[in-house]
PDB file of N, CA and C in Angstrom:
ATOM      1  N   UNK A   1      34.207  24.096   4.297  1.00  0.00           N
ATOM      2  CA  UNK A   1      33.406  24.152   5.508  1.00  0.00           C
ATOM      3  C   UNK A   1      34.003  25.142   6.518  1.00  0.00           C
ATOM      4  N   UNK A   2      35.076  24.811   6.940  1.00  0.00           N
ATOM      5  CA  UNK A   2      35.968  26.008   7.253  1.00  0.00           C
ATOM      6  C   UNK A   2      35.671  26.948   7.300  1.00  0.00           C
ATOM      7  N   UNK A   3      35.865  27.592   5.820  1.00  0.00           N
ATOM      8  CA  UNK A   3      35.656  28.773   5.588  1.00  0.00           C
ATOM      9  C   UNK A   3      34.525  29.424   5.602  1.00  0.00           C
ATOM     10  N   UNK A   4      33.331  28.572   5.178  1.00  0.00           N
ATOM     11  CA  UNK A   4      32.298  29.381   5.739  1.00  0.00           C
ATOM     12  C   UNK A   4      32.064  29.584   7.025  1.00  0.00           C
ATOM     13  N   UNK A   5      32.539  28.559   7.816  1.00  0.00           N
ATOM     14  CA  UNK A   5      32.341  29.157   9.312  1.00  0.00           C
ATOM     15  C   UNK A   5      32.924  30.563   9.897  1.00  0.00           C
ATOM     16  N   UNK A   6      34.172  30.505   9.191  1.00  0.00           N
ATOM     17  CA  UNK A   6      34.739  31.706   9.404  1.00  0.00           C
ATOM     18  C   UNK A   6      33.975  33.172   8.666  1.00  0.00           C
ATOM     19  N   UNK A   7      33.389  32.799   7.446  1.00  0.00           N
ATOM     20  CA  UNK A   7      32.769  33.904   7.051  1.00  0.00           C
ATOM     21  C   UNK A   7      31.406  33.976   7.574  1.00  0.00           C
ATOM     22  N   UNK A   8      30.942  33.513   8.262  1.00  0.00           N
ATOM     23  CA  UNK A   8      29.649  33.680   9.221  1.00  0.00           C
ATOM     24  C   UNK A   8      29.959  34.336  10.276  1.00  0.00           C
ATOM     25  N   UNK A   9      31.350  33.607  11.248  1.00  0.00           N
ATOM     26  CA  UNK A   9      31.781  34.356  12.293  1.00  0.00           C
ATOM     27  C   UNK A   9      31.832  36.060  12.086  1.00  0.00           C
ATOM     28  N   UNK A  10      32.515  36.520  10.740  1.00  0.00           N
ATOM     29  CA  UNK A  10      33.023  37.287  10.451  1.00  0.00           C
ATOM     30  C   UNK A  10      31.752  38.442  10.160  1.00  0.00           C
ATOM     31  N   UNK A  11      30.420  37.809   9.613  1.00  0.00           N
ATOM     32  CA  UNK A  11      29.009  38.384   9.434  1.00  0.00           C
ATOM     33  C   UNK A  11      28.736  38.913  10.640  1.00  0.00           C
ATOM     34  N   UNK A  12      28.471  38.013  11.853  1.00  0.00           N
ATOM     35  CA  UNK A  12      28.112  38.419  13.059  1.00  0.00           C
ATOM     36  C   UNK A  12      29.161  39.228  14.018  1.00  0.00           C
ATOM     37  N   UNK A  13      29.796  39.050  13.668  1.00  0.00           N
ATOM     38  CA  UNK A  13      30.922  40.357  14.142  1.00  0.00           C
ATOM     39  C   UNK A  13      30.702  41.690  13.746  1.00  0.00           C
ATOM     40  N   UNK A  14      30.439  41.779  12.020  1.00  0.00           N
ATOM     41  CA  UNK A  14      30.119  43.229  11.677  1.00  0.00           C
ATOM     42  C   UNK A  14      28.612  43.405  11.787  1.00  0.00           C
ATOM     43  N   UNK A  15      27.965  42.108  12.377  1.00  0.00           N
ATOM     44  CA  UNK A  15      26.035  42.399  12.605  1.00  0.00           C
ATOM     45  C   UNK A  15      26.038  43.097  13.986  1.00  0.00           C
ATOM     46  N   UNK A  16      27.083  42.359  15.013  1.00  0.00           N
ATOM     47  CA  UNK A  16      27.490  43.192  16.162  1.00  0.00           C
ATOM     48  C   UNK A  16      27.961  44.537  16.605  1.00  0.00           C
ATOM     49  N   UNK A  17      29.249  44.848  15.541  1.00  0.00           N
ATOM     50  CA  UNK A  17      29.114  46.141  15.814  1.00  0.00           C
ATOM     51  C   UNK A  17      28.597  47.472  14.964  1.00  0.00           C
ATOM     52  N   UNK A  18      27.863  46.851  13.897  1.00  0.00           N
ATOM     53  CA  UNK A  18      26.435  47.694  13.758  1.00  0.00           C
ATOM     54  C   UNK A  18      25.649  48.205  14.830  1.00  0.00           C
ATOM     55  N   UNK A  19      25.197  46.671  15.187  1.00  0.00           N
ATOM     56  CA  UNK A  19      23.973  46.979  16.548  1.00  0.00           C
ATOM     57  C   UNK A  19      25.099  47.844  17.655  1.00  0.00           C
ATOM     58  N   UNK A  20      25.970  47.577  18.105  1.00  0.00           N
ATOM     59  CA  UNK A  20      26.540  48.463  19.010  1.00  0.00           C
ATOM     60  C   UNK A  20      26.866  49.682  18.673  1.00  0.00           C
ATOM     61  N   UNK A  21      27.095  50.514  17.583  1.00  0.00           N
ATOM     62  CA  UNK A  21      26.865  51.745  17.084  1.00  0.00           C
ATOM     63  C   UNK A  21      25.518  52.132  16.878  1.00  0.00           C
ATOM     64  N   UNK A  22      24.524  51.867  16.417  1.00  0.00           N
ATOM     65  CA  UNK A  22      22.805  52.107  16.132  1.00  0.00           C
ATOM     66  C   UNK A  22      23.238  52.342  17.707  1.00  0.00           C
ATOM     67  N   UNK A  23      23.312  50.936  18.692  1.00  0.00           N
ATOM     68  CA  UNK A  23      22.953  51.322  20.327  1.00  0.00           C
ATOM     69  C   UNK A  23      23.480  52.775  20.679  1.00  0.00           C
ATOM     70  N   UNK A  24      24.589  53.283  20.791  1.00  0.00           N
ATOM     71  CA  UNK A  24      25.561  54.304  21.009  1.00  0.00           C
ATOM     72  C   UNK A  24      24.750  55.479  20.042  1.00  0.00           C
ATOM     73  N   UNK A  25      24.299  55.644  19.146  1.00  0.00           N
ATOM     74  CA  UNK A  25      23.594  56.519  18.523  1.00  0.00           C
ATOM     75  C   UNK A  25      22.425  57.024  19.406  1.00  0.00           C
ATOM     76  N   UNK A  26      21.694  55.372  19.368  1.00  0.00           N
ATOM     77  CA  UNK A  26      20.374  56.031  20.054  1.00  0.00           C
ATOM     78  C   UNK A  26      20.236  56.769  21.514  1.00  0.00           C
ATOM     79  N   UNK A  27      21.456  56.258  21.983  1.00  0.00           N
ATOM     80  CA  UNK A  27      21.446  56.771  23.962  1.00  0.00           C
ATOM     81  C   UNK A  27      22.273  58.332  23.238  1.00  0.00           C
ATOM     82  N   UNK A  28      23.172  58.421  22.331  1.00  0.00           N
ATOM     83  CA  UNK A  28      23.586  60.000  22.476  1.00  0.00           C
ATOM     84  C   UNK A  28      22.256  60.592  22.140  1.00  0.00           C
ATOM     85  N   UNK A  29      21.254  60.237  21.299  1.00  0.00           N
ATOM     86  CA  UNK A  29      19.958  61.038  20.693  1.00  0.00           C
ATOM     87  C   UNK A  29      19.183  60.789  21.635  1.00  0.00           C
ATOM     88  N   UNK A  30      18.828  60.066  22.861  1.00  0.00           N
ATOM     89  CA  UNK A  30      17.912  60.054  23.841  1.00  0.00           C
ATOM     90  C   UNK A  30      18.625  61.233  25.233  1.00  0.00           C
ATOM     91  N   UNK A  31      19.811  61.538  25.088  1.00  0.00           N
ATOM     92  CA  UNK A  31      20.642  62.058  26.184  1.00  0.00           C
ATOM     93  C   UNK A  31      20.311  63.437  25.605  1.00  0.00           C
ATOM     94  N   UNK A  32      20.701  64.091  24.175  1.00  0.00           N
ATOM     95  CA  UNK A  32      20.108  65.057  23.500  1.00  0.00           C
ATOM     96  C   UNK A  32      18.927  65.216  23.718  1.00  0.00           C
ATOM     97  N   UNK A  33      17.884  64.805  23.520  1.00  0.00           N
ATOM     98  CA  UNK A  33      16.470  64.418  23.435  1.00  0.00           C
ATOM     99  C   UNK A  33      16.224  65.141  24.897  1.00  0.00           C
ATOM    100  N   UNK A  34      16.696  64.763  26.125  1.00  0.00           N
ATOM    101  CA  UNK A  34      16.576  64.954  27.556  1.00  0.00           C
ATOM    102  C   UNK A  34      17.042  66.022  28.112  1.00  0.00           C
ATOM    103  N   UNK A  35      17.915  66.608  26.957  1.00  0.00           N
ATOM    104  CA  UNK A  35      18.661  68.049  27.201  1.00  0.00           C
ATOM    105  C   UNK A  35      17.752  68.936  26.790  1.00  0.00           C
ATOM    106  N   UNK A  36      17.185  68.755  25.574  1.00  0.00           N
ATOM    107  CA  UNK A  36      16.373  69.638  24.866  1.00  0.00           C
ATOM    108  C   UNK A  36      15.181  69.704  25.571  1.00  0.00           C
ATOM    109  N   UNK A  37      14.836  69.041  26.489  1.00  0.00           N
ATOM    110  CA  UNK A  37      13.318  68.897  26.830  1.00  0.00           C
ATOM    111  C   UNK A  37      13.812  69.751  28.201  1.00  0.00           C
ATOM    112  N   UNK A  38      15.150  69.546  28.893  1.00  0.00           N
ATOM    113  CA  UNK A  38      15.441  70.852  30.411  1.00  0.00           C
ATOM    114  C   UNK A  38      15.330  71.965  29.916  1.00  0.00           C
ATOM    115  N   UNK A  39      16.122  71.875  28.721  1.00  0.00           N
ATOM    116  CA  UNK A  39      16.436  73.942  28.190  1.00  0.00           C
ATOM    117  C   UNK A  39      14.751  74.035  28.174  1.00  0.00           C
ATOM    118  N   UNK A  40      13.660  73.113  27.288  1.00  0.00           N
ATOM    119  CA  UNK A  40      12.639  73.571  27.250  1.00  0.00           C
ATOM    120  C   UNK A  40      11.586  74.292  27.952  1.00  0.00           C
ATOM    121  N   UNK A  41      12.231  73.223  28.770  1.00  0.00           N
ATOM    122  CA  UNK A  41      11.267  73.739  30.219  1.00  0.00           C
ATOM    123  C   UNK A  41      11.972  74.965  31.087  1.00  0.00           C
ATOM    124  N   UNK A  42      13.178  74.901  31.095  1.00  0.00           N
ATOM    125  CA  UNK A  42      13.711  76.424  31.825  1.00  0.00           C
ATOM    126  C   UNK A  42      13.616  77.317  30.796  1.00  0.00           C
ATOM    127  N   UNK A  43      12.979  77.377  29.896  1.00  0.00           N
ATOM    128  CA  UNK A  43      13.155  78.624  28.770  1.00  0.00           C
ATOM    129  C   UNK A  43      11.226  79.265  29.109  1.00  0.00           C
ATOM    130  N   UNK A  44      10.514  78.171  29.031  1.00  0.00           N
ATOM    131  CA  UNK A  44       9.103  78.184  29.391  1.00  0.00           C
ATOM    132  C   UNK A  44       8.846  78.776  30.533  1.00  0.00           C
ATOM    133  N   UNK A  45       9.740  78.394  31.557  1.00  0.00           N
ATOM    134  CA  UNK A  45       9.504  78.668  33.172  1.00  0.00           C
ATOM    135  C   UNK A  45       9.949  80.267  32.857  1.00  0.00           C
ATOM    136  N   UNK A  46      11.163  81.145  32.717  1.00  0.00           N
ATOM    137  CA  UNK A  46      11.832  81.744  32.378  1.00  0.00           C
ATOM    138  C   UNK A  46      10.572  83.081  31.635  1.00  0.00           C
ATOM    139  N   UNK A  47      10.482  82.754  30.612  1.00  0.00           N
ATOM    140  CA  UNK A  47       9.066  83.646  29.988  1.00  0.00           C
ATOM    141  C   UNK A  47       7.985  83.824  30.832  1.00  0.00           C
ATOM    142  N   UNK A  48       7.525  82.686  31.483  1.00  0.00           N
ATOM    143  CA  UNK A  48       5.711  82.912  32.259  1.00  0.00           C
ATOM    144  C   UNK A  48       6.654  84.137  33.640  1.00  0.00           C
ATOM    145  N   UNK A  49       7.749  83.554  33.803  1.00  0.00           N
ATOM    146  CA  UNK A  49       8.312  84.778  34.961  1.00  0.00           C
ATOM    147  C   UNK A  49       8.086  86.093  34.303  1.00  0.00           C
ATOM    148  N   UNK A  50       8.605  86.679  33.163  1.00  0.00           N
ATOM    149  CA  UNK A  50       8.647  87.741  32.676  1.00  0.00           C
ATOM    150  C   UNK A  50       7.800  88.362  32.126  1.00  0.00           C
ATOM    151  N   UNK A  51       6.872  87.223  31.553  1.00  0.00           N
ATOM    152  CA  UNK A  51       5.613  87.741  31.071  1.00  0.00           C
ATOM    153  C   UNK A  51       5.122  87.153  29.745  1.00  0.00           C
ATOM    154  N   UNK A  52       6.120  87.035  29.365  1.00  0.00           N
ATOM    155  CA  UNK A  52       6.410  86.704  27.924  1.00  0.00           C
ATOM    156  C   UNK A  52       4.916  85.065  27.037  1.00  0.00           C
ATOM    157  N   UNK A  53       4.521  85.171  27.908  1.00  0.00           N
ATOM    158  CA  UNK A  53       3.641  83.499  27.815  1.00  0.00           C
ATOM    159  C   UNK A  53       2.371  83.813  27.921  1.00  0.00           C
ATOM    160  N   UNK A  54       2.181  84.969  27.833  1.00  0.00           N
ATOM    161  CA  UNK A  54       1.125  85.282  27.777  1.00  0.00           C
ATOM    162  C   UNK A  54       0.168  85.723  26.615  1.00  0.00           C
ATOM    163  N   UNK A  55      -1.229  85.158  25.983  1.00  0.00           N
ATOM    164  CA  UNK A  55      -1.911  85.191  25.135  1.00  0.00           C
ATOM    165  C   UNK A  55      -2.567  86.939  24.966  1.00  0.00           C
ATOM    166  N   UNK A  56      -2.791  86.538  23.554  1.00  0.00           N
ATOM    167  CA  UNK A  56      -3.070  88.395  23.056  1.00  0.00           C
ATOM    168  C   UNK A  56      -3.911  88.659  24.019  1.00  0.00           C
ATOM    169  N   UNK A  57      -5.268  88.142  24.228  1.00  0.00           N
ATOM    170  CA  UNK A  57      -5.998  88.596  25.070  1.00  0.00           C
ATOM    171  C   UNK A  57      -5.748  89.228  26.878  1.00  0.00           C
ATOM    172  N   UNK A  58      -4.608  88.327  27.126  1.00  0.00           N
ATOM    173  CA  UNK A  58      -4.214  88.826  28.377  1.00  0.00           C
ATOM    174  C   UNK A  58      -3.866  89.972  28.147  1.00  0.00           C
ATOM    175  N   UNK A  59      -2.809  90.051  27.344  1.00  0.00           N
ATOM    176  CA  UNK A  59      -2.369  91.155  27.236  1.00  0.00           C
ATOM    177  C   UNK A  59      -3.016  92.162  27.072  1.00  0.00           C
ATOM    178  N   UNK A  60      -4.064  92.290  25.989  1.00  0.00           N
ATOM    179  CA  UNK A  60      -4.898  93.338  26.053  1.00  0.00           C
ATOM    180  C   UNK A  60      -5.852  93.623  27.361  1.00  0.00           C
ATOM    181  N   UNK A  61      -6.239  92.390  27.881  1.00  0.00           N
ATOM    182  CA  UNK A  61      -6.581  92.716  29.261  1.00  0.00           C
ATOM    183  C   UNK A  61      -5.993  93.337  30.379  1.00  0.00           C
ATOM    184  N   UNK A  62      -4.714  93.041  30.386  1.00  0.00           N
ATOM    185  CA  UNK A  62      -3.669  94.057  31.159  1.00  0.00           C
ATOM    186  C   UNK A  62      -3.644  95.564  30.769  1.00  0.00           C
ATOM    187  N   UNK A  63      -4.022  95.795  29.538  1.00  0.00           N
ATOM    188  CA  UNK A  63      -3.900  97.255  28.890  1.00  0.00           C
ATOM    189  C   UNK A  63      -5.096  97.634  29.648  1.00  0.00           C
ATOM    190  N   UNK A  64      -6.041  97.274  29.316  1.00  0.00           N
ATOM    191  CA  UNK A  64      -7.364  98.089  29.734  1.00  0.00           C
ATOM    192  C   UNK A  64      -6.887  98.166  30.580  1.00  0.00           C
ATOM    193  N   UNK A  65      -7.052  97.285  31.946  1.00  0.00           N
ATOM    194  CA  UNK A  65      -6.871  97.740  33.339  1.00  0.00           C
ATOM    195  C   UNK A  65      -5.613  99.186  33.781  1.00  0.00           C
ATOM    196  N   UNK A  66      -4.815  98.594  33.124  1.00  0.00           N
ATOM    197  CA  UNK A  66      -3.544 100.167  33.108  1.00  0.00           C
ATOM    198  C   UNK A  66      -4.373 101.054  33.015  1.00  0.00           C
ATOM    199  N   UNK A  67      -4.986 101.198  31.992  1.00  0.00           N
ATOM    200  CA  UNK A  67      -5.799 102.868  31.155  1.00  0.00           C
ATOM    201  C   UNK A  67      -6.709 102.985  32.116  1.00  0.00           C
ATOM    202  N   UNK A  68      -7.155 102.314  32.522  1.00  0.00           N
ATOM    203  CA  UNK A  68      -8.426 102.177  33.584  1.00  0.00           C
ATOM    204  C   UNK A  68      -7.935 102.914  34.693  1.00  0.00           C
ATOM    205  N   UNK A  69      -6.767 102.518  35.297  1.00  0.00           N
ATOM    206  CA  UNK A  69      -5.829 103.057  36.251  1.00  0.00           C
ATOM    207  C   UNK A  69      -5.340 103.877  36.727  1.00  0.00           C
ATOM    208  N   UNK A  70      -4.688 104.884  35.232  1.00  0.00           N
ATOM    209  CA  UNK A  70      -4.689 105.783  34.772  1.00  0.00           C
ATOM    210  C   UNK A  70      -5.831 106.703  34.966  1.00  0.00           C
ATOM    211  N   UNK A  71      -6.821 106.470  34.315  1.00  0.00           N
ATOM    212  CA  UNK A  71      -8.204 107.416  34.380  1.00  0.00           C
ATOM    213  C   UNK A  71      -8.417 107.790  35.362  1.00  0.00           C
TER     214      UNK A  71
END
């Protein structure tokens, strides 16, 4: 009797620090997760500044008007 108590204790000890590693996993991959989504957005912000975000058509719309300009 004993001993199984002790080997139950001993279950929920390593059921514990399972769950407390899975826990510690998931907050470093949600902290990652939250990093990746700033760079995202300053990389996004970053391009529409420069130009870079812009669809073929703009772009070709910007051409005409140049040549247009030009003329």
């Amino acid at each position: 009797m004993d001993e199984e108590k002790m080997n139950l204790r001993l279950d929920v000890d390593v059921q514990k620090l399972e769950a407390d590693k899975l826990s510690k996993g998931k907050n470093k991959a949600e902290e990652e997760l939250d990093s990746l989504k700033m760079d995202y957005k300053k990389l996004h912000l970053s391009m529409r500044i420069v130009g870079l975000g812009k669809t073929s058509e703009q772009c070709r719309e910007e051409i005409r008007e140049e040549k247009n300009k030009a003329n």
